[in-house]
Each structure stands twice: as structure tokens, then as C-alpha cells.
PDB file of N, CA and C in Angstrom:
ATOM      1  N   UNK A   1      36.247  38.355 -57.466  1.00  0.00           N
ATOM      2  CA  UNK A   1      34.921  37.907 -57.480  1.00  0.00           C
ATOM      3  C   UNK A   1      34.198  38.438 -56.249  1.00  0.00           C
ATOM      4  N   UNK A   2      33.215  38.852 -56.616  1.00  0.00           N
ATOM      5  CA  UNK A   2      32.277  39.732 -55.438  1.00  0.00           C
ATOM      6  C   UNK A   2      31.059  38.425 -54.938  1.00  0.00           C
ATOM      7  N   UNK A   3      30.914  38.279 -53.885  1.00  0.00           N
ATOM      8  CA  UNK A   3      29.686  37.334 -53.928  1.00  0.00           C
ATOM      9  C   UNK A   3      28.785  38.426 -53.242  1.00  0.00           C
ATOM     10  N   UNK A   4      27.509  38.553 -53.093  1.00  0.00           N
ATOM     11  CA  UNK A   4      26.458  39.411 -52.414  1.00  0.00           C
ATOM     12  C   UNK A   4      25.564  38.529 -51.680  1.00  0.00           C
ATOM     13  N   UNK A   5      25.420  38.900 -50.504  1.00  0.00           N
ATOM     14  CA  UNK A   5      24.420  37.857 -49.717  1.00  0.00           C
ATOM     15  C   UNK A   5      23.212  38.885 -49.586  1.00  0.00           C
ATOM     16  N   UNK A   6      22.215  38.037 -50.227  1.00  0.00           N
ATOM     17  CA  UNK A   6      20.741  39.403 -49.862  1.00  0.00           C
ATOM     18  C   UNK A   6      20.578  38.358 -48.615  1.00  0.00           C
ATOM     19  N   UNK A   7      19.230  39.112 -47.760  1.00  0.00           N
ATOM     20  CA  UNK A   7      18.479  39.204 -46.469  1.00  0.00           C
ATOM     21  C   UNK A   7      18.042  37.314 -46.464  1.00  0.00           C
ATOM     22  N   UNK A   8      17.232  37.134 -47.466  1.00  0.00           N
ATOM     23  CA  UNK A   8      17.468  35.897 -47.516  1.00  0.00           C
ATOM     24  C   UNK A   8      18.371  35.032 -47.680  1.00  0.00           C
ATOM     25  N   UNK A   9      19.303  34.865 -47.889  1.00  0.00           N
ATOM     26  CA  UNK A   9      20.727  34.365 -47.853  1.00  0.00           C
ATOM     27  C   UNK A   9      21.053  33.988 -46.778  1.00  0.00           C
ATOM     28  N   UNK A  10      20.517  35.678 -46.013  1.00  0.00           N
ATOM     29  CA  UNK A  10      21.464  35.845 -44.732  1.00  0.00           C
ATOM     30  C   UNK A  10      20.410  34.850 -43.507  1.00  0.00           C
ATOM     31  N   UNK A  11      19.290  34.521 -43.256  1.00  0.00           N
ATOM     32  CA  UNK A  11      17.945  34.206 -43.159  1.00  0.00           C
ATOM     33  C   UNK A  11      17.980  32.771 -43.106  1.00  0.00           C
ATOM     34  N   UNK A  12      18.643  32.177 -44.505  1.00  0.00           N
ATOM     35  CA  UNK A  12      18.980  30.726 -44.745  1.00  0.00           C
ATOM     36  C   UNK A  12      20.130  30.372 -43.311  1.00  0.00           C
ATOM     37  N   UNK A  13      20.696  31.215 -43.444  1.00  0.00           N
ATOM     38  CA  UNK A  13      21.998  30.618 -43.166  1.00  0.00           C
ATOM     39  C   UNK A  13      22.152  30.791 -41.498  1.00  0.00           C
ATOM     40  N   UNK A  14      21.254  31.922 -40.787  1.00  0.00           N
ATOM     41  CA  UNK A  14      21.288  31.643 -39.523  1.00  0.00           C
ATOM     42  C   UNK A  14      20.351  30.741 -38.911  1.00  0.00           C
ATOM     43  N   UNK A  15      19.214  30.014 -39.686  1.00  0.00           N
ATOM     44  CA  UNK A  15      18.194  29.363 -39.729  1.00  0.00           C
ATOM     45  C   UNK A  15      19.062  27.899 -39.673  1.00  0.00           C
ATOM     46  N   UNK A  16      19.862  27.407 -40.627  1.00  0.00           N
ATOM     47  CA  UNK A  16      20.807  26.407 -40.757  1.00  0.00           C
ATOM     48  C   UNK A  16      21.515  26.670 -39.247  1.00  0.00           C
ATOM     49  N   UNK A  17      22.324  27.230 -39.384  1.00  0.00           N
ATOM     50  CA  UNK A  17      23.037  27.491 -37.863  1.00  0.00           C
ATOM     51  C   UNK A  17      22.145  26.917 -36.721  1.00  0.00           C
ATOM     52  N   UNK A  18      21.517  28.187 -36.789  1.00  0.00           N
ATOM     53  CA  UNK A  18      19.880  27.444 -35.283  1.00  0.00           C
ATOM     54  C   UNK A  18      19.811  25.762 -35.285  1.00  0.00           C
ATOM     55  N   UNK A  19      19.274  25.569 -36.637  1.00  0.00           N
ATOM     56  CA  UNK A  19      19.219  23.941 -36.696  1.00  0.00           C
ATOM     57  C   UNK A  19      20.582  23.110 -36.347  1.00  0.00           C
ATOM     58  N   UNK A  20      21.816  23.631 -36.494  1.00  0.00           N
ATOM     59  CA  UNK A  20      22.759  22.541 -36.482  1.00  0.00           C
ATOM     60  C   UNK A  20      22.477  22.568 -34.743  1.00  0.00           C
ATOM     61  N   UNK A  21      23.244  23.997 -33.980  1.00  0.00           N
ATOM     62  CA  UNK A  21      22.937  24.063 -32.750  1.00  0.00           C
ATOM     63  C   UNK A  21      22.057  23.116 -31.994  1.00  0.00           C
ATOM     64  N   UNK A  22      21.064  23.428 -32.173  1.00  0.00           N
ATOM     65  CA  UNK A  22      19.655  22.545 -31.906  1.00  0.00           C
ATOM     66  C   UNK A  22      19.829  20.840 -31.677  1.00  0.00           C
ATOM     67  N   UNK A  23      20.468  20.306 -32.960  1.00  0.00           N
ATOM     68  CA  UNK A  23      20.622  19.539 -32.947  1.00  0.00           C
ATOM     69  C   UNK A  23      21.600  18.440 -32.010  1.00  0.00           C
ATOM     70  N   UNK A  24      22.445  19.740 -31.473  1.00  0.00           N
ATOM     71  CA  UNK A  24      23.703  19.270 -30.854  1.00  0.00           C
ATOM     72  C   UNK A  24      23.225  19.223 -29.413  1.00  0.00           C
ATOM     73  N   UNK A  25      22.409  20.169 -28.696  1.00  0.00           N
ATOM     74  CA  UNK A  25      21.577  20.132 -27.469  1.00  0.00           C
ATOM     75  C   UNK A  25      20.705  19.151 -27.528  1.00  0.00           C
ATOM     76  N   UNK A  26      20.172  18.265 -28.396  1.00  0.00           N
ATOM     77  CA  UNK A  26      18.851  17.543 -28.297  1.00  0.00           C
ATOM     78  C   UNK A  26      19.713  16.215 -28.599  1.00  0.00           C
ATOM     79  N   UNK A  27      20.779  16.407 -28.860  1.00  0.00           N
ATOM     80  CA  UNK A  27      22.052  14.928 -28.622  1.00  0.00           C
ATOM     81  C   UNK A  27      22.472  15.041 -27.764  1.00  0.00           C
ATOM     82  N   UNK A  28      23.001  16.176 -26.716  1.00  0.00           N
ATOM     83  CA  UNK A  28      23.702  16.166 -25.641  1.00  0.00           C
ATOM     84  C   UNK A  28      22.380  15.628 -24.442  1.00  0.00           C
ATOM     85  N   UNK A  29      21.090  16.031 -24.853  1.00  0.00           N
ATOM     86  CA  UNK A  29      20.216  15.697 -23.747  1.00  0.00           C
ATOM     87  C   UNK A  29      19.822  14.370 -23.653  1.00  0.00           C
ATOM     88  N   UNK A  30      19.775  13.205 -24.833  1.00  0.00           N
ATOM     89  CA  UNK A  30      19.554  12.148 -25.071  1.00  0.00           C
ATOM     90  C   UNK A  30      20.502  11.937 -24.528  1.00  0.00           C
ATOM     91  N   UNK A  31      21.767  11.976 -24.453  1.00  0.00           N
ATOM     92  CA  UNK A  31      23.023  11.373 -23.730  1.00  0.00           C
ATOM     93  C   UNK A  31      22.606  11.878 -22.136  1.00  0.00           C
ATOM     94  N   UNK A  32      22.064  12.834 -21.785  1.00  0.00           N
ATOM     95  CA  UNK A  32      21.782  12.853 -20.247  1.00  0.00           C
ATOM     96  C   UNK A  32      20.661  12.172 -20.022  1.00  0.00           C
ATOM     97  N   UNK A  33      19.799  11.991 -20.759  1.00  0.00           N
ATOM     98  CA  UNK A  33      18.915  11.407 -20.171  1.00  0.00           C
ATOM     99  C   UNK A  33      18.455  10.017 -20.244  1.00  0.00           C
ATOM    100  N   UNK A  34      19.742   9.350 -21.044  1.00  0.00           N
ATOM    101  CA  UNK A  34      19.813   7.743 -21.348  1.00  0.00           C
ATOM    102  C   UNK A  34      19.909   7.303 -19.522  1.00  0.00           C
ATOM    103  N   UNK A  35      20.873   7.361 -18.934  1.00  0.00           N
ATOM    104  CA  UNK A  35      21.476   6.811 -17.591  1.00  0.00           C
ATOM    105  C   UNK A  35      20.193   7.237 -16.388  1.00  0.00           C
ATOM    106  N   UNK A  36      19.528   8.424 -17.042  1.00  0.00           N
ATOM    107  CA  UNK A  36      18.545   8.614 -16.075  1.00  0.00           C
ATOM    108  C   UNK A  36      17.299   8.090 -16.307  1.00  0.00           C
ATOM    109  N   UNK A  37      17.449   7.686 -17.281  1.00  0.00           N
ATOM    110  CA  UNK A  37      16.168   6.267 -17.836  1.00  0.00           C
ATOM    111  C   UNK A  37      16.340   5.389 -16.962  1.00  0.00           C
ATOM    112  N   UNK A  38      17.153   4.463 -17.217  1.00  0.00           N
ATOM    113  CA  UNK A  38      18.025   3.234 -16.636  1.00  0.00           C
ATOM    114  C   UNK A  38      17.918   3.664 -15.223  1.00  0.00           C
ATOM    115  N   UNK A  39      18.114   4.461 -14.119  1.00  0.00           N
ATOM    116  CA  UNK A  39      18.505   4.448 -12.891  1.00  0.00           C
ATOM    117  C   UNK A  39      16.886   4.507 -12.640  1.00  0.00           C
ATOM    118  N   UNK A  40      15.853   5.141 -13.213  1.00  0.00           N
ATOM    119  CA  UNK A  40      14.909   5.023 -13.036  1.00  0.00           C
ATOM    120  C   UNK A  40      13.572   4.154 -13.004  1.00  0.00           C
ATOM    121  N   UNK A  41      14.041   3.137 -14.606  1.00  0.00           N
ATOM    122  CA  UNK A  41      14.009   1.593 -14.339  1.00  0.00           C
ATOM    123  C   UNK A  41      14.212   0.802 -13.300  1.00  0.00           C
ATOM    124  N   UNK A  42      15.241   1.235 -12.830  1.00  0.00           N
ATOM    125  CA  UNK A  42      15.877   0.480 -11.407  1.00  0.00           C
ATOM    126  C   UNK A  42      15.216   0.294 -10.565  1.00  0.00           C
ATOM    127  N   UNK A  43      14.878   1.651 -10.278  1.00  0.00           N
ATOM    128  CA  UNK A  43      13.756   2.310  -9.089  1.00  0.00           C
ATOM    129  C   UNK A  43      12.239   1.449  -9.113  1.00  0.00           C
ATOM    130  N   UNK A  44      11.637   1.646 -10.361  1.00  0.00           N
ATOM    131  CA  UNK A  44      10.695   1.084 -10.274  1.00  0.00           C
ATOM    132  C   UNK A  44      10.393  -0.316 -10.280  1.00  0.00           C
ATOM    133  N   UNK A  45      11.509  -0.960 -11.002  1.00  0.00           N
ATOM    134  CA  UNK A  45      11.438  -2.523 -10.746  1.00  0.00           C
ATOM    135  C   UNK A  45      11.753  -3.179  -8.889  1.00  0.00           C
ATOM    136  N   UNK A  46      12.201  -1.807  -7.666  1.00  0.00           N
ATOM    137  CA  UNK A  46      12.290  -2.544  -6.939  1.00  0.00           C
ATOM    138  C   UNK A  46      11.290  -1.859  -6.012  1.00  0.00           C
ATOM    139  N   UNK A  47      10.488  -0.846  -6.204  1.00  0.00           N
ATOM    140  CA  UNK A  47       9.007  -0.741  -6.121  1.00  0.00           C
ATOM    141  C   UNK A  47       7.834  -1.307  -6.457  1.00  0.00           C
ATOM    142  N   UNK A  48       8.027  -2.366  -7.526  1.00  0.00           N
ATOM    143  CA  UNK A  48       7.315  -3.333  -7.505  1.00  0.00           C
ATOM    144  C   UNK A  48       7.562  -4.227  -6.617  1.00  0.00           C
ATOM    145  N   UNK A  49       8.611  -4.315  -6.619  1.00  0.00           N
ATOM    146  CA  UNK A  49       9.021  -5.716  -5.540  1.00  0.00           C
ATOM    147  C   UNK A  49       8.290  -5.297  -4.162  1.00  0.00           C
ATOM    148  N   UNK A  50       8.844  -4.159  -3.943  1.00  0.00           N
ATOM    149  CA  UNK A  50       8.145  -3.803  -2.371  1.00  0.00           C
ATOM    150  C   UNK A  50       6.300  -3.591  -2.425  1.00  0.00           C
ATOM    151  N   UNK A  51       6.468  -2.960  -3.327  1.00  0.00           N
ATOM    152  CA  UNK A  51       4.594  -2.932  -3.475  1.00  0.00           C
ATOM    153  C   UNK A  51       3.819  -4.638  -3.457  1.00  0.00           C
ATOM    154  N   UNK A  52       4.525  -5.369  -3.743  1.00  0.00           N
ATOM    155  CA  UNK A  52       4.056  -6.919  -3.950  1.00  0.00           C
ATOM    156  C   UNK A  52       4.636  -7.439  -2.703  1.00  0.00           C
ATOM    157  N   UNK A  53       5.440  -7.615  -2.128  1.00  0.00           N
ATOM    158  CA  UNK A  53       5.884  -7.554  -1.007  1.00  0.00           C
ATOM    159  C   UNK A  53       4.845  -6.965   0.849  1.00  0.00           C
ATOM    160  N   UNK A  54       4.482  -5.566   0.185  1.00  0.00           N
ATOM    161  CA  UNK A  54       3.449  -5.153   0.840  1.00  0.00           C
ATOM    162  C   UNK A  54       2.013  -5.898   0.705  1.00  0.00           C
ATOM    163  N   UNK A  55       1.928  -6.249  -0.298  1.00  0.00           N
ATOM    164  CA  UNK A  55       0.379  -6.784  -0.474  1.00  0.00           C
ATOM    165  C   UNK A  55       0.520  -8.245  -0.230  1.00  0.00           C
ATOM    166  N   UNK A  56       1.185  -8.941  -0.174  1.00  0.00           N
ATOM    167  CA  UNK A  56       1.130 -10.159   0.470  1.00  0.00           C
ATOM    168  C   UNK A  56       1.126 -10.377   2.102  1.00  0.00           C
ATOM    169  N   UNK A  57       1.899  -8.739   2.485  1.00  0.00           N
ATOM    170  CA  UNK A  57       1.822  -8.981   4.313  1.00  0.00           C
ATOM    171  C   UNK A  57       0.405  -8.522   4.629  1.00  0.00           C
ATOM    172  N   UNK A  58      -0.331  -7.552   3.550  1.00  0.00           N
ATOM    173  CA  UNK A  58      -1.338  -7.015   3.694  1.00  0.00           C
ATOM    174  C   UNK A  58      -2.517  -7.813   3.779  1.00  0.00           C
ATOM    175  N   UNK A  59      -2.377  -8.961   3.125  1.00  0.00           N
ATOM    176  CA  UNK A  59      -3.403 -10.221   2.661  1.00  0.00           C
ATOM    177  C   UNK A  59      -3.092 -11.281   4.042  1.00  0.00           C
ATOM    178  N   UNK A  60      -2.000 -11.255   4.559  1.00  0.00           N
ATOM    179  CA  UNK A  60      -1.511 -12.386   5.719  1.00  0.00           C
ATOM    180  C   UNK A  60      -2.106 -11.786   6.818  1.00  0.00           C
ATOM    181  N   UNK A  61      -2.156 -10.329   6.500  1.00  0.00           N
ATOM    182  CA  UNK A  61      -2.553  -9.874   8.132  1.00  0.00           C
ATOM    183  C   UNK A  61      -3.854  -9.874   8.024  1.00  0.00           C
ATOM    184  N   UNK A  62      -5.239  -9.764   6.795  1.00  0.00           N
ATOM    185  CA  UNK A  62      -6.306 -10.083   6.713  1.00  0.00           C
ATOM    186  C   UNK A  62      -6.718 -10.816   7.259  1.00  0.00           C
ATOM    187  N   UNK A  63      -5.588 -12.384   6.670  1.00  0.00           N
ATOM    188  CA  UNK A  63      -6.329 -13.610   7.201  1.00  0.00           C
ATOM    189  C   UNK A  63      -6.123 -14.011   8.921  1.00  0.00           C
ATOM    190  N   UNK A  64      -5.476 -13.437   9.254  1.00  0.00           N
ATOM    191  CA  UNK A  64      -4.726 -13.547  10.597  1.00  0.00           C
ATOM    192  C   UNK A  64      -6.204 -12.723  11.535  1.00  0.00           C
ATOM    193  N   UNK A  65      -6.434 -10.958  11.016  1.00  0.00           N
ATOM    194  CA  UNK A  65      -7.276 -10.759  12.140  1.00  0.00           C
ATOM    195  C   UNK A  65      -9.213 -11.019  11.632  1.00  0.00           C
ATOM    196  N   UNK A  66      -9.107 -11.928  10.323  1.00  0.00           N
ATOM    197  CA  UNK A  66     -10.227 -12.750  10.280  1.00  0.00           C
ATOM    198  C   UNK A  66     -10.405 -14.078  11.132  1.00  0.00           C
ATOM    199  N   UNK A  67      -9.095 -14.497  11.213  1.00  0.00           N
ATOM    200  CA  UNK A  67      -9.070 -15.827  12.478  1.00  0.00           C
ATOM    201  C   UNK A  67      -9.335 -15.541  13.417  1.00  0.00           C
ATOM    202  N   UNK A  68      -8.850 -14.281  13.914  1.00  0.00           N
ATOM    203  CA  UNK A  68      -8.739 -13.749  15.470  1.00  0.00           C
ATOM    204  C   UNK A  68     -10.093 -13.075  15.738  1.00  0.00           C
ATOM    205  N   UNK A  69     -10.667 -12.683  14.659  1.00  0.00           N
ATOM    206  CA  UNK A  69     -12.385 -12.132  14.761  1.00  0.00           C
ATOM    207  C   UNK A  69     -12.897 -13.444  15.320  1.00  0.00           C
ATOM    208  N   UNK A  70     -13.064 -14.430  14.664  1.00  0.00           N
ATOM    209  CA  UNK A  70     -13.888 -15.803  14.655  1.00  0.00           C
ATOM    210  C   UNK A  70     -13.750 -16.282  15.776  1.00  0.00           C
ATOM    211  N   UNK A  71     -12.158 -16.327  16.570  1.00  0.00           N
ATOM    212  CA  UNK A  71     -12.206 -16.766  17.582  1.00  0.00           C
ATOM    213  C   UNK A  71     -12.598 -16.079  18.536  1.00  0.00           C
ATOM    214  N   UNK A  72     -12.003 -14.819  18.681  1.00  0.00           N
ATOM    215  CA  UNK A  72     -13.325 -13.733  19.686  1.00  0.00           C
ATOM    216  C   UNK A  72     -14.786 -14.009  19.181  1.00  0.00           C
ATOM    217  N   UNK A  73     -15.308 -14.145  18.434  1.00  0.00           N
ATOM    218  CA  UNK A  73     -16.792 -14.260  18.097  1.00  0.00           C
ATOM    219  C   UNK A  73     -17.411 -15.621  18.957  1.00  0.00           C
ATOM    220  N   UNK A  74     -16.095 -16.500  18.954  1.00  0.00           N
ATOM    221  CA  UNK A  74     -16.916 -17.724  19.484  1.00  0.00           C
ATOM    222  C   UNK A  74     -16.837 -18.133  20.852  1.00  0.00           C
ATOM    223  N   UNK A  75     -14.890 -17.556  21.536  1.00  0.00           N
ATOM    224  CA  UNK A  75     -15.691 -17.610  22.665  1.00  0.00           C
ATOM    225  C   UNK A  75     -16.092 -16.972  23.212  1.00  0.00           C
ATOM    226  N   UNK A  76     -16.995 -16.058  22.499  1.00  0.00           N
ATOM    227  CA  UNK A  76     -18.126 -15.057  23.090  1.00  0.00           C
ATOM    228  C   UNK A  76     -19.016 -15.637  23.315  1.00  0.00           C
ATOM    229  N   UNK A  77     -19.136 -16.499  21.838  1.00  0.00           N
ATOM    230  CA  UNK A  77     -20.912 -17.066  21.883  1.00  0.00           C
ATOM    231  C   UNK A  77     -20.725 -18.138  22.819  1.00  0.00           C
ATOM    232  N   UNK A  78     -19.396 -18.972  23.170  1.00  0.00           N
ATOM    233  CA  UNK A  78     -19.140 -19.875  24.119  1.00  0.00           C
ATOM    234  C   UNK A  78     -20.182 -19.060  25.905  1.00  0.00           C
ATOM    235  N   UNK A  79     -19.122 -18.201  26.120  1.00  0.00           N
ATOM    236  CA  UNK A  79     -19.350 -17.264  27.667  1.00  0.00           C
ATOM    237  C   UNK A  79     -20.977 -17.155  27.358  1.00  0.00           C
ATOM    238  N   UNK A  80     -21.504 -16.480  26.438  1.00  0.00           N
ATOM    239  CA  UNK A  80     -22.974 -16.009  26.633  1.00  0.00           C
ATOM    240  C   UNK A  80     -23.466 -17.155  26.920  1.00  0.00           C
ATOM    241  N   UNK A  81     -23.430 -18.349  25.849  1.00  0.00           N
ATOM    242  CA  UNK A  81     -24.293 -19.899  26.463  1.00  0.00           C
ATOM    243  C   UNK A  81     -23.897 -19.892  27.660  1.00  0.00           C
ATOM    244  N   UNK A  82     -22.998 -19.967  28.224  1.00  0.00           N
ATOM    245  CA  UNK A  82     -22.357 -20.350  29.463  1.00  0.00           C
ATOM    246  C   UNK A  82     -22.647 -19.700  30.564  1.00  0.00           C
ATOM    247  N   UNK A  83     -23.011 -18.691  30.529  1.00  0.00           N
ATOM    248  CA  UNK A  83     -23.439 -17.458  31.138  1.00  0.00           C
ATOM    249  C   UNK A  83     -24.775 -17.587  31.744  1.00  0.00           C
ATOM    250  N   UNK A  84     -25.764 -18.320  30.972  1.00  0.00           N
ATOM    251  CA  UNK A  84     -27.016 -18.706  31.429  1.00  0.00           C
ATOM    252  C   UNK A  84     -27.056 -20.244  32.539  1.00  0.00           C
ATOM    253  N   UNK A  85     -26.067 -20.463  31.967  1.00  0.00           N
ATOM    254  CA  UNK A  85     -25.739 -22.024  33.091  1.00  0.00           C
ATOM    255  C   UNK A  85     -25.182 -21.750  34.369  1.00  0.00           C
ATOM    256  N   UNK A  86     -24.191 -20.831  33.586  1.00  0.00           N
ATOM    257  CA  UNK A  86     -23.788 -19.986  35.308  1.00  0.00           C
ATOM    258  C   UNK A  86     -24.709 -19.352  36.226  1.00  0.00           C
ATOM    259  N   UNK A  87     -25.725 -18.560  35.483  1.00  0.00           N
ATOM    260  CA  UNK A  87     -26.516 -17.957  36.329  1.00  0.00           C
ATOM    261  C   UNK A  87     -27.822 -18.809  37.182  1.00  0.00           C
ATOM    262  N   UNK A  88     -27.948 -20.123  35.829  1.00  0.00           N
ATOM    263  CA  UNK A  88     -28.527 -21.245  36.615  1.00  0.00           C
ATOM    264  C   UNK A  88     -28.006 -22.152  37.845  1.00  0.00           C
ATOM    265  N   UNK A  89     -26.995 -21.859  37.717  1.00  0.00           N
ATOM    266  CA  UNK A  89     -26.224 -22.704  39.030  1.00  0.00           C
ATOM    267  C   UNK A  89     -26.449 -21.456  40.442  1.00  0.00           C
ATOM    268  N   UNK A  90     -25.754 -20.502  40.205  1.00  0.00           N
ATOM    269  CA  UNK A  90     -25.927 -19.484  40.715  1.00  0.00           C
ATOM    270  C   UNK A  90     -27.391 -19.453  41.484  1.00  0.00           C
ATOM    271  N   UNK A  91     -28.456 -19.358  40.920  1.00  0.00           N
ATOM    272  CA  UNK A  91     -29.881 -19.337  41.631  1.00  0.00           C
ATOM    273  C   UNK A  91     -30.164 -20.720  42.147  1.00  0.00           C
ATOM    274  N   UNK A  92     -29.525 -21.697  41.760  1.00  0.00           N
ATOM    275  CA  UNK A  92     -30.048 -22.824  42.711  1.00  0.00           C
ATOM    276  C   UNK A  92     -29.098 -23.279  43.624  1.00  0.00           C
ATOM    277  N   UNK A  93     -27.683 -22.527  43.715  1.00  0.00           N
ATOM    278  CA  UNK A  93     -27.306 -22.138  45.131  1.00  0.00           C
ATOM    279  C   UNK A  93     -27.699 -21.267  46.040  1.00  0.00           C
ATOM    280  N   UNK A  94     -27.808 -20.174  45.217  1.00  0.00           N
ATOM    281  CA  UNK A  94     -28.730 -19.179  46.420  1.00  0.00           C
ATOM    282  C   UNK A  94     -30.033 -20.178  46.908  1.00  0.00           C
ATOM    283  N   UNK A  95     -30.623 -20.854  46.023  1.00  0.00           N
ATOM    284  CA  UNK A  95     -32.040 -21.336  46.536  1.00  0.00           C
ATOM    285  C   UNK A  95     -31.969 -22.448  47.462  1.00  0.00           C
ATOM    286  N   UNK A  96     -30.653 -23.330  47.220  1.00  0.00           N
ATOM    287  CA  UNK A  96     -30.336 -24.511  48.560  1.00  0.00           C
ATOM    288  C   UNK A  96     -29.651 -23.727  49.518  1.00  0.00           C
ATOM    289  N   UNK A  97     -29.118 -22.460  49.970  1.00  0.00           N
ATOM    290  CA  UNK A  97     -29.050 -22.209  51.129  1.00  0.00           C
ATOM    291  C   UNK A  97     -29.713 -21.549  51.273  1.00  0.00           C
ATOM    292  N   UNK A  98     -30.919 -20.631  50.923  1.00  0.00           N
ATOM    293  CA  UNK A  98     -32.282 -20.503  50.995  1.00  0.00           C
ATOM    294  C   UNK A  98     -32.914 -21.619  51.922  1.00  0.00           C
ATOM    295  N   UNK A  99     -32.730 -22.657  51.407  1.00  0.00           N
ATOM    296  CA  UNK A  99     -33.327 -23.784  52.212  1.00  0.00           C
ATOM    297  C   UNK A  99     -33.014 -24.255  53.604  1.00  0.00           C
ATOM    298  N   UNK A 100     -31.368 -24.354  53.055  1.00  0.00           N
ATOM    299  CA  UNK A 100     -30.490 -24.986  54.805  1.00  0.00           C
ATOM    300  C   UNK A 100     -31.101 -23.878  55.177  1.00  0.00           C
ATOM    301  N   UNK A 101     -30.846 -22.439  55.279  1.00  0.00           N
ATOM    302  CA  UNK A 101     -31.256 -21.130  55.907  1.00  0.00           C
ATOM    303  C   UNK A 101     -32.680 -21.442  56.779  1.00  0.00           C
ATOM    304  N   UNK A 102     -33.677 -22.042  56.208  1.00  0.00           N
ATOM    305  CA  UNK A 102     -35.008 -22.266  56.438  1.00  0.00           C
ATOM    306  C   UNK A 102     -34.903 -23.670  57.379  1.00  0.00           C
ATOM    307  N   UNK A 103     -34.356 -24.483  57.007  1.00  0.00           N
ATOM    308  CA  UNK A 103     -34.382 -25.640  57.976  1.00  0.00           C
ATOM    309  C   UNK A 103     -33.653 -25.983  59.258  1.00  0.00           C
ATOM    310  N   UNK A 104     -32.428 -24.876  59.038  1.00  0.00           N
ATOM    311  CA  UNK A 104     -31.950 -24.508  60.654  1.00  0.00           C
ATOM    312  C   UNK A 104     -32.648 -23.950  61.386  1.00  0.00           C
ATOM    313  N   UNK A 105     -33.993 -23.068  61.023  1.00  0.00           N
ATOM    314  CA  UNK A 105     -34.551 -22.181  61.201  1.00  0.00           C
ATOM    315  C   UNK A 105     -35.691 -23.142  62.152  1.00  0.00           C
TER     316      UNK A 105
END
């Protein structure tokens, strides 16, 4: 028995081949790239952690140098009031020994 393979035959059959091949690389890569899913999951679930982690020290240190603004702000505004009382004391010492100055005189 003679069998004859024409061009198409031949066409089918390395086409089939290609496909089985194919198939066996695109299973071997799903098997590589299952574990590198998973390790990568990993990764990002503890990058959240740190990213949330970060934004809570980020929010603590807000409120921390909003306190520390307020309190520099006030006893600023404290010294400036104070500042005019000082300088009032200040001129009416210079001005009572102004005086003794004048009445030893």
C-alpha cells in the first residue's frame, strides 16, 4: 500500500506539530509563572501594610507640627503683648531715674 502525502497534507501536519509544541511552552510557562504570582502577592500585601503604616506616621507627624505651629504662634503673640509692657516698664525706669538724676541735681 502506497500512501501519498500532497503539500497540504504535509502543511496540516507541521501546523498540528507547531500547535502541539505551542501548547506544551504555554503549560510549561503557566507552571513558571503560577509561584511568581503568589511571591508577588506576597510583596504587595506587605506594601500595603507599609504604605498604611507610612500614612498613619505621616498623619501623626501633621498633627504633632500643627500643635507645635500653634504653640510657637502663641507664645509669640504672648512676647509681642508682652513686649509693649516691657518696653512700658522700661521707659518709666529710664524716666524715674531721669528724675532721681534731676533731684540730686
Amino acid at each position: 500500500m502506497d500512501a501519498t502525502i500532497t503539500l497540504g497534507d504535509a502543511g496540516l501536519i507541521i501546523i498540528a506539530i507547531a500547535l502541539v509544541v505551542l501548547i506544551f511552552y504555554c503549560i510549561s510557562l503557566v507552571r513558571n509563572l503560577i509561584p511568581a504570582v503568589k511571591t508577588l502577592n506576597r510583596i504587595l500585601e506587605d506594601t500595603e501594610r507599609i504604605t498604611a503604616t507610612a500614612a498613619d506616621g505621616v498623619e501623626e507627624a501633621q498633627k504633632i507640627i500643627g500643635n507645635v505651629s500653634q504653640s510657637v504662634s502663641s507664645v509669640s503673640g504672648a512676647l509681642k503683648g508682652n513686649e509693649g509692657f516691657i518696653q512700658g516698664l522700661t521707659s518709666l525706669f529710664k524716666a524715674l531715674t531721669s528724675l532721681v538724676g534731676l533731684l540730686k541735681k
